[in-house]
C-alpha atoms as a PDB file:
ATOM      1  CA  UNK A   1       0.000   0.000   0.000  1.00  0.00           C
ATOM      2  CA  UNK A   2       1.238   3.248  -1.082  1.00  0.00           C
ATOM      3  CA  UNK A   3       0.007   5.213   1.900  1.00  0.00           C
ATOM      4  CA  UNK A   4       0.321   2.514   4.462  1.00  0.00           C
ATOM      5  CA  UNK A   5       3.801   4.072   6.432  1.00  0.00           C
ATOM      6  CA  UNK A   6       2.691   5.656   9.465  1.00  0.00           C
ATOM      7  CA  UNK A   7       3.904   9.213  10.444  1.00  0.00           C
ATOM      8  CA  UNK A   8       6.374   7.688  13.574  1.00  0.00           C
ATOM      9  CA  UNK A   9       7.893   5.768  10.584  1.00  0.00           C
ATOM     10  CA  UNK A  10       8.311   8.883   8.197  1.00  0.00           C
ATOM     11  CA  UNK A  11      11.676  10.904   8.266  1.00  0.00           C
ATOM     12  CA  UNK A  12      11.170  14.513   9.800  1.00  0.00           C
ATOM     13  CA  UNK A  13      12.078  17.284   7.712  1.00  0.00           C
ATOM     14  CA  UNK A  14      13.487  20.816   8.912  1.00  0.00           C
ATOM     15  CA  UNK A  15      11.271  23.399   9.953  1.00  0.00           C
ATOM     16  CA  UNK A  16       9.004  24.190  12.324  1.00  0.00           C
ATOM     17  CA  UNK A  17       8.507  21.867  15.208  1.00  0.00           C
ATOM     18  CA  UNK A  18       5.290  19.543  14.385  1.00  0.00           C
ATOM     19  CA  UNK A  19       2.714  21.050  16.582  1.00  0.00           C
ATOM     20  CA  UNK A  20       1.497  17.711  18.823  1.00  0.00           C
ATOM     21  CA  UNK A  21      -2.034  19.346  19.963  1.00  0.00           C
ATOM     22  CA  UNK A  22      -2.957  18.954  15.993  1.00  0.00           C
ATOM     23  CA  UNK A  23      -1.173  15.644  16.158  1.00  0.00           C
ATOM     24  CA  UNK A  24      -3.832  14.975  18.767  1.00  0.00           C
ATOM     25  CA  UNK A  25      -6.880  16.527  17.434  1.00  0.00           C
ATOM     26  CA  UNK A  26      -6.464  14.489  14.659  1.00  0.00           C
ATOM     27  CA  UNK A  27      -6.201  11.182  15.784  1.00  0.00           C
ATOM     28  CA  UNK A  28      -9.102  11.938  18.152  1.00  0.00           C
ATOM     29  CA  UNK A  29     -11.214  12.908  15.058  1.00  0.00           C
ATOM     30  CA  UNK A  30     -10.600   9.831  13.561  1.00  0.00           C
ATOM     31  CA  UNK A  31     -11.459   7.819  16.651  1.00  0.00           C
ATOM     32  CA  UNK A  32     -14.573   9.941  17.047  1.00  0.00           C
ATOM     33  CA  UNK A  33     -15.542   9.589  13.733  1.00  0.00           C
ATOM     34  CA  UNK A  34     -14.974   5.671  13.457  1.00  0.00           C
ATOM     35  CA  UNK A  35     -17.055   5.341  16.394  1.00  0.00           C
ATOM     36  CA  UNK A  36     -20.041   7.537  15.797  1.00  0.00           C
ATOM     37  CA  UNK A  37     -20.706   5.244  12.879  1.00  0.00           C
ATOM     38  CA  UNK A  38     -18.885   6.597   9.738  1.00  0.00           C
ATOM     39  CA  UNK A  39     -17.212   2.714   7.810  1.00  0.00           C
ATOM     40  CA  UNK A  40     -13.858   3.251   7.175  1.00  0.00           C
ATOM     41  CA  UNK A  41     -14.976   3.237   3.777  1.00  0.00           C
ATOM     42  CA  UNK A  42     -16.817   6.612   3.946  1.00  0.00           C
ATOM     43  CA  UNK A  43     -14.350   8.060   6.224  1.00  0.00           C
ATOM     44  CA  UNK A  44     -12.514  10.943   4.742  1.00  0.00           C
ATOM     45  CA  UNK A  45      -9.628  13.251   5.025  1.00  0.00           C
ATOM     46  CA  UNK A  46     -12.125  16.162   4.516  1.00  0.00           C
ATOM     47  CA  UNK A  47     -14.408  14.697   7.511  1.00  0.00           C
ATOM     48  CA  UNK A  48     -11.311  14.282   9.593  1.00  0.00           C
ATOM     49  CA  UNK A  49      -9.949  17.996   8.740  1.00  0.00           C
ATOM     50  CA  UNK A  50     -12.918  19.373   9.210  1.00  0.00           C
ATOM     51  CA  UNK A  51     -13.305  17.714  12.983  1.00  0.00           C
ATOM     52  CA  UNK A  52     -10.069  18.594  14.178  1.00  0.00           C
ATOM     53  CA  UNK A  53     -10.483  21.876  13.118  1.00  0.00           C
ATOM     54  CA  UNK A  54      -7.275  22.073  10.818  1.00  0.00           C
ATOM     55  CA  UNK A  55      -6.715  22.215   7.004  1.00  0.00           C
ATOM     56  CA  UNK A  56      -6.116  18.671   5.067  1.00  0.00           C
ATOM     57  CA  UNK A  57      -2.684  20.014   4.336  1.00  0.00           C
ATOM     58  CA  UNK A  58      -2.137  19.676   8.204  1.00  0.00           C
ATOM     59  CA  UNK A  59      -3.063  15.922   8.081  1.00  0.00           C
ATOM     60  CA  UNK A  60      -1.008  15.373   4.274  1.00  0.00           C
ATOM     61  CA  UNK A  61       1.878  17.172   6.224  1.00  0.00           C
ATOM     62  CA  UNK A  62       1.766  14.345   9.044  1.00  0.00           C
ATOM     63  CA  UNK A  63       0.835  11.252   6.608  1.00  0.00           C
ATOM     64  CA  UNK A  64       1.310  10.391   3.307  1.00  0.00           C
ATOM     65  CA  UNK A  65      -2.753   9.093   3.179  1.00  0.00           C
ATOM     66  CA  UNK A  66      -5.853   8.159   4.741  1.00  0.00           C
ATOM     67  CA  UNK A  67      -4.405   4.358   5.259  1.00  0.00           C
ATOM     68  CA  UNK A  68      -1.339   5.659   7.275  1.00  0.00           C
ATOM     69  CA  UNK A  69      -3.257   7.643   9.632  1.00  0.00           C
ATOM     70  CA  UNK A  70      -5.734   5.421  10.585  1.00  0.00           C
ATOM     71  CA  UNK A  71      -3.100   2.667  11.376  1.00  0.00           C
ATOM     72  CA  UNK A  72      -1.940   5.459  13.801  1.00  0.00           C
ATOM     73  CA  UNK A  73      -5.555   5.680  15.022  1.00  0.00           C
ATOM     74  CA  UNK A  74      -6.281   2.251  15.542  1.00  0.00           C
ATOM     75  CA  UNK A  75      -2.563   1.581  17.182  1.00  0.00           C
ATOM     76  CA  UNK A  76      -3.547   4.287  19.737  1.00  0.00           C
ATOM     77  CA  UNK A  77      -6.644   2.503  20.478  1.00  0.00           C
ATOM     78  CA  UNK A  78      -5.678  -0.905  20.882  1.00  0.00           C
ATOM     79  CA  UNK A  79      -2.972   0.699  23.415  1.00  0.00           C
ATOM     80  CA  UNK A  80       0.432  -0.152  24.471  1.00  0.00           C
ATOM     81  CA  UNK A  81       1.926  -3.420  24.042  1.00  0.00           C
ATOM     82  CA  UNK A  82       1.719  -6.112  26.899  1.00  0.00           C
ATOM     83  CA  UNK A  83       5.550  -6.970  27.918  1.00  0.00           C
ATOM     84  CA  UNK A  84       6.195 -10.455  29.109  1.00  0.00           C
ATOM     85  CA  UNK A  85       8.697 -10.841  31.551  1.00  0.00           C
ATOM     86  CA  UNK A  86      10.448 -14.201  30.462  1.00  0.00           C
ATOM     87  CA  UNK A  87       9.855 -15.981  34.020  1.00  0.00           C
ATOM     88  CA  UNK A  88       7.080 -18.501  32.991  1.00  0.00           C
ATOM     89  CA  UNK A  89       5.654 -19.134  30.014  1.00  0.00           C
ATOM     90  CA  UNK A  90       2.315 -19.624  31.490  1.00  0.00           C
ATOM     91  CA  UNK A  91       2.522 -16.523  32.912  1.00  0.00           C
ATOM     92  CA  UNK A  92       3.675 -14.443  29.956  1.00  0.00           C
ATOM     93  CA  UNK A  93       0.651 -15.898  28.195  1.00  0.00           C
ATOM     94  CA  UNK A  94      -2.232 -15.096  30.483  1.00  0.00           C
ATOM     95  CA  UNK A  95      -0.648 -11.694  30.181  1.00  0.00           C
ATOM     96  CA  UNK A  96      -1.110 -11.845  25.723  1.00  0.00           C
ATOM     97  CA  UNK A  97      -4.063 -13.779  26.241  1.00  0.00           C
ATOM     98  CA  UNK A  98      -5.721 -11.114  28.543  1.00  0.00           C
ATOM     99  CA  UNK A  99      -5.049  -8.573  26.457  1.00  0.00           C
ATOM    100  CA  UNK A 100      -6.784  -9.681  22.737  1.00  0.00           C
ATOM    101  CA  UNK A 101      -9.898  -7.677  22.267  1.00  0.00           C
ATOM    102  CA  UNK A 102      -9.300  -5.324  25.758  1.00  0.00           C
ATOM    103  CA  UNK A 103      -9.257  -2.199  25.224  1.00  0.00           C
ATOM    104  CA  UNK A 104      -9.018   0.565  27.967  1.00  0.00           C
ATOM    105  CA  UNK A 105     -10.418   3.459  25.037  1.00  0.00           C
ATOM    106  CA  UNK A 106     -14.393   3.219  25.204  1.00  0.00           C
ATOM    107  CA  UNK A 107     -14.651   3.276  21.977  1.00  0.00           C
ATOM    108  CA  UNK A 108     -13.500   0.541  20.447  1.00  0.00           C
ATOM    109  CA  UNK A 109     -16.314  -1.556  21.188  1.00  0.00           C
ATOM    110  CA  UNK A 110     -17.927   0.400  18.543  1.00  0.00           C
ATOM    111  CA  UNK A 111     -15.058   0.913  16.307  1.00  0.00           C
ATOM    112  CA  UNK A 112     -13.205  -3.118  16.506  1.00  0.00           C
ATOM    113  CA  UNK A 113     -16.616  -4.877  15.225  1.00  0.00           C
ATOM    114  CA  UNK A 114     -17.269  -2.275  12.474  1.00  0.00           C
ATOM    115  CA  UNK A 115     -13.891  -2.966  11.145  1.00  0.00           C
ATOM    116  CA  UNK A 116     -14.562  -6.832  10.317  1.00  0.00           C
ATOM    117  CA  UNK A 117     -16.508  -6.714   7.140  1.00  0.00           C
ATOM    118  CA  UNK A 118     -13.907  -3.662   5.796  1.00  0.00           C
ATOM    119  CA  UNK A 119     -11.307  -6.142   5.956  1.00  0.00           C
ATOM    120  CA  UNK A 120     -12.820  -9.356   4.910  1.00  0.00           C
ATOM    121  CA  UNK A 121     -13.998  -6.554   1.627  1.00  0.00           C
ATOM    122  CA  UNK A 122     -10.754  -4.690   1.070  1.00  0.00           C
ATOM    123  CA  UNK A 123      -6.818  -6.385   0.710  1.00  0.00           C
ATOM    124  CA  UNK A 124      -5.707  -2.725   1.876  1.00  0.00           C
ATOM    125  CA  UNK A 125      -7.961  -3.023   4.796  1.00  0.00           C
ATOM    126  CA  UNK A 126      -6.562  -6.698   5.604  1.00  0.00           C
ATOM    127  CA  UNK A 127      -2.887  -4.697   5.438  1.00  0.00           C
ATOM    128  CA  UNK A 128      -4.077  -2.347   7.182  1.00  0.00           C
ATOM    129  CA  UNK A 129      -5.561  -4.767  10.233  1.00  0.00           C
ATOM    130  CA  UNK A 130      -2.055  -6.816   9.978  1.00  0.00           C
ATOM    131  CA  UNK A 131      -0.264  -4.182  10.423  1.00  0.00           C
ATOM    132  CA  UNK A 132      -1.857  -3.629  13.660  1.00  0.00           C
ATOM    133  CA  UNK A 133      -1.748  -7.048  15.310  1.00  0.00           C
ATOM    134  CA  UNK A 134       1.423  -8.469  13.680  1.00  0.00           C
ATOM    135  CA  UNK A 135       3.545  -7.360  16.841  1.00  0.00           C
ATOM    136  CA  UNK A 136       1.203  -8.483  19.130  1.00  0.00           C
ATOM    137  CA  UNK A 137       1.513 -11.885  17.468  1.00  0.00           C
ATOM    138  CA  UNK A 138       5.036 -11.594  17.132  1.00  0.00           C
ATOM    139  CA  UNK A 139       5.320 -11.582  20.959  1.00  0.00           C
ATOM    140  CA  UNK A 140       2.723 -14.693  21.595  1.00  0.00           C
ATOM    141  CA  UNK A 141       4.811 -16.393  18.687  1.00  0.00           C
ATOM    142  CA  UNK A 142       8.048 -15.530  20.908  1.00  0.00           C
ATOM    143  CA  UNK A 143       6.941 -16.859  24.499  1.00  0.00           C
ATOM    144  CA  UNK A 144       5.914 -20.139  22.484  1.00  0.00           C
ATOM    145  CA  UNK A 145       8.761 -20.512  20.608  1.00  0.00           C
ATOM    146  CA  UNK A 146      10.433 -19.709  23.826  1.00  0.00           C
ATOM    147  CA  UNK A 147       8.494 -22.599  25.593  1.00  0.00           C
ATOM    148  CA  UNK A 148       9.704 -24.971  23.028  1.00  0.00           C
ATOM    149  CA  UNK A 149      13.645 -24.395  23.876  1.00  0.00           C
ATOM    150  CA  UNK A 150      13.052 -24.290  27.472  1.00  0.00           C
ATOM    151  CA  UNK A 151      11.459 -27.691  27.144  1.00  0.00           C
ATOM    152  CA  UNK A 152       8.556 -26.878  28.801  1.00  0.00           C
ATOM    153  CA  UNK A 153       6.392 -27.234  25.375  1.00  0.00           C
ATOM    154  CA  UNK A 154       6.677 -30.319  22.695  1.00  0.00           C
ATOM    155  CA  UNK A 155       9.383 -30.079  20.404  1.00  0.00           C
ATOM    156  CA  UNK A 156       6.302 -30.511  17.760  1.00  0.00           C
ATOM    157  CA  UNK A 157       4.122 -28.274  18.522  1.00  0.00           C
ATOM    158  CA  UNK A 158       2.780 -26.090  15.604  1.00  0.00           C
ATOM    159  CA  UNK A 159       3.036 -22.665  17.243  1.00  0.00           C
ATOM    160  CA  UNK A 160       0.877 -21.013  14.240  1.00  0.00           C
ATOM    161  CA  UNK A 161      -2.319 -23.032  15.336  1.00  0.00           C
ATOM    162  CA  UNK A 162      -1.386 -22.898  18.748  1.00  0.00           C
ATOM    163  CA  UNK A 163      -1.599 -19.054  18.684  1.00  0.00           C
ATOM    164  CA  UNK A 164      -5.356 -19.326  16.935  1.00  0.00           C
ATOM    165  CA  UNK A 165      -6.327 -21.707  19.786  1.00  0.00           C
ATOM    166  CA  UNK A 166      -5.037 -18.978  22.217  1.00  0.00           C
ATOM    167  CA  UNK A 167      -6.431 -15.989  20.212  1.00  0.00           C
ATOM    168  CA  UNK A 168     -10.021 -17.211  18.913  1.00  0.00           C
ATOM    169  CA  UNK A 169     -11.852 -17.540  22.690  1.00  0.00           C
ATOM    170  CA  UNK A 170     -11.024 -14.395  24.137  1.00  0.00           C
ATOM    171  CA  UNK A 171     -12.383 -12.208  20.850  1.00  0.00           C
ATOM    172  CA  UNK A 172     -15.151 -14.540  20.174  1.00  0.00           C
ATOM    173  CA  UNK A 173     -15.794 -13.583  23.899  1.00  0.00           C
ATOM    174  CA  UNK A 174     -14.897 -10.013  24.027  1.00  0.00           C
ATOM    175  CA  UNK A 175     -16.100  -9.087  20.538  1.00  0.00           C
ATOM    176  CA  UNK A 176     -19.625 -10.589  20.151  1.00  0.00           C
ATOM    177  CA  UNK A 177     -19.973 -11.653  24.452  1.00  0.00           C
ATOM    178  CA  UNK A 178     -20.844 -15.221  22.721  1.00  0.00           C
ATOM    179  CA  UNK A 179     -21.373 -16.724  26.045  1.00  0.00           C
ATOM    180  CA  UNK A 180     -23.137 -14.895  29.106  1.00  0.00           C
ATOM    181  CA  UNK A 181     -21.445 -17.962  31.428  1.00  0.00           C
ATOM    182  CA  UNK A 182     -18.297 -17.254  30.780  1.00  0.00           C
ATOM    183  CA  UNK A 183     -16.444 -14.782  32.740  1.00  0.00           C
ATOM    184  CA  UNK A 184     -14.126 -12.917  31.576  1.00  0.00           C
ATOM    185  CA  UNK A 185     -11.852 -12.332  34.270  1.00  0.00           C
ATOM    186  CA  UNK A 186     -10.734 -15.774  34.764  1.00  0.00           C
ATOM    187  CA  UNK A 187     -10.967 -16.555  31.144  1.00  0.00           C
ATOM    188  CA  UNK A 188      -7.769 -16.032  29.888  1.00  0.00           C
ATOM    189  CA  UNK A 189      -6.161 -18.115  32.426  1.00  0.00           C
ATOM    190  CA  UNK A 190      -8.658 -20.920  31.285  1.00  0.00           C
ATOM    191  CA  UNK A 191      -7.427 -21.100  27.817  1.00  0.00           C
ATOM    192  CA  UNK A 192      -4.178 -21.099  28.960  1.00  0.00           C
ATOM    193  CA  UNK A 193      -4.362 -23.878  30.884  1.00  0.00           C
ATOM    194  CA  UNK A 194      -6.373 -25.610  28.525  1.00  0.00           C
ATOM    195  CA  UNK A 195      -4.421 -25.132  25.653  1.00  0.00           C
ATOM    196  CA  UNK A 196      -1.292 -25.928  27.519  1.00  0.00           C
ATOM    197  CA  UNK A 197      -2.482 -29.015  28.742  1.00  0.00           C
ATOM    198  CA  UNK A 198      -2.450 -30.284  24.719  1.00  0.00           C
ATOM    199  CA  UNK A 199       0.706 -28.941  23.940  1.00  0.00           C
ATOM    200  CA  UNK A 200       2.910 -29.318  27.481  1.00  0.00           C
ATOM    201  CA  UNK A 201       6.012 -31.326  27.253  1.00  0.00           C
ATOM    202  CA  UNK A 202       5.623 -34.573  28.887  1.00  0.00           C
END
């Protein structure tokens, strides 16, 4: 995608300082936007401008396109990266596991769903979505990977399917609340434990 980079990837050029109140305006526009209904589809540099009450040349100053600053959005809304600490793999996973489909931002229970059908209709919208969770599976990918040199997982264990087993209960859960007996506090430590209990070296 042509307009995919994000603005913390793009080289600074001399000048005046970038002015990080419009930095934030902006990206709470698009938030607000995405959440009040508007498909990312339909959502538009002019609707964002006009929101954050600065010019389009203020967002085409800070990304190259509509793509790179909502991967900027939606990184913001999914929030900071959970950091495992490397003392159990159990442990580090209850911490990944807990965090697929939490968000602290309100909105993204209104903005997360909505984005499903844009990226099972659009390949730049399926970029755009990878782009957002390919570091947070990077890091699952890690502690497993890390569980199979420890020897605490099989030396066979298939860490791709491993990591959909981990993944698909907590945003089946979290994203459409699929079943009103499960609680969600405990959860993630369930399908750890039940998971691990397939794939545990014996």
């Amino acid at each position: 995608m042509s307009d995919m980079k994000s603005t913390a990837d793009a080289p600074r050029s001399p000048g005046r300082p970038r002015s990080i109140r419009a930095d934030e305006a902006i990206i709470e526009a698009t938030l607000d936007l995405l959440a009040e209904g508007s498909t990312v589809e339909a959502l538009s540099i002019e609707a964002i401008a006009s929101r954050a009450g600065v010019g389009k040349a203020t967002i085409y100053r800070r990304w190259a396109g509509k793509d790179a600053l909502l991967l900027d959005a939606l990184r913001r809304l999914k929030g900071i990266l959970p950091q495992p600490t490397g003392h159990s793999i159990r442990d580090d996973l209850i911490l990944l596991v807990g965090a697929i489909g939490k968000n602290i931002d309100p909105r993204a229970e209104k903005i997360m769903p909505c984005l499903v059908p844009a990226v099972n209709r659009s390949t730049d919208q399926y970029q755009l979505y990878q782009n957002i969770i390919a570091p947070r599976r990077q890091l699952m990918r890690e502690v497993l990977r890390r569980g199979v040199d420890e020897g605490v997982l099989r030396a066979d264990v298939d860490i791709e399917v491993t990591m959909a087993l981990l993944t698909g209960p907590m945003l089946i859960q979290r994203v459409l609340q699929w079943s009103p007996d499960l609680n969600e506090v405990d959860l993630p430590e369930r399908v750890v434990d039940a998971v691990l209990e397939g794939i545990r070296a014996r």
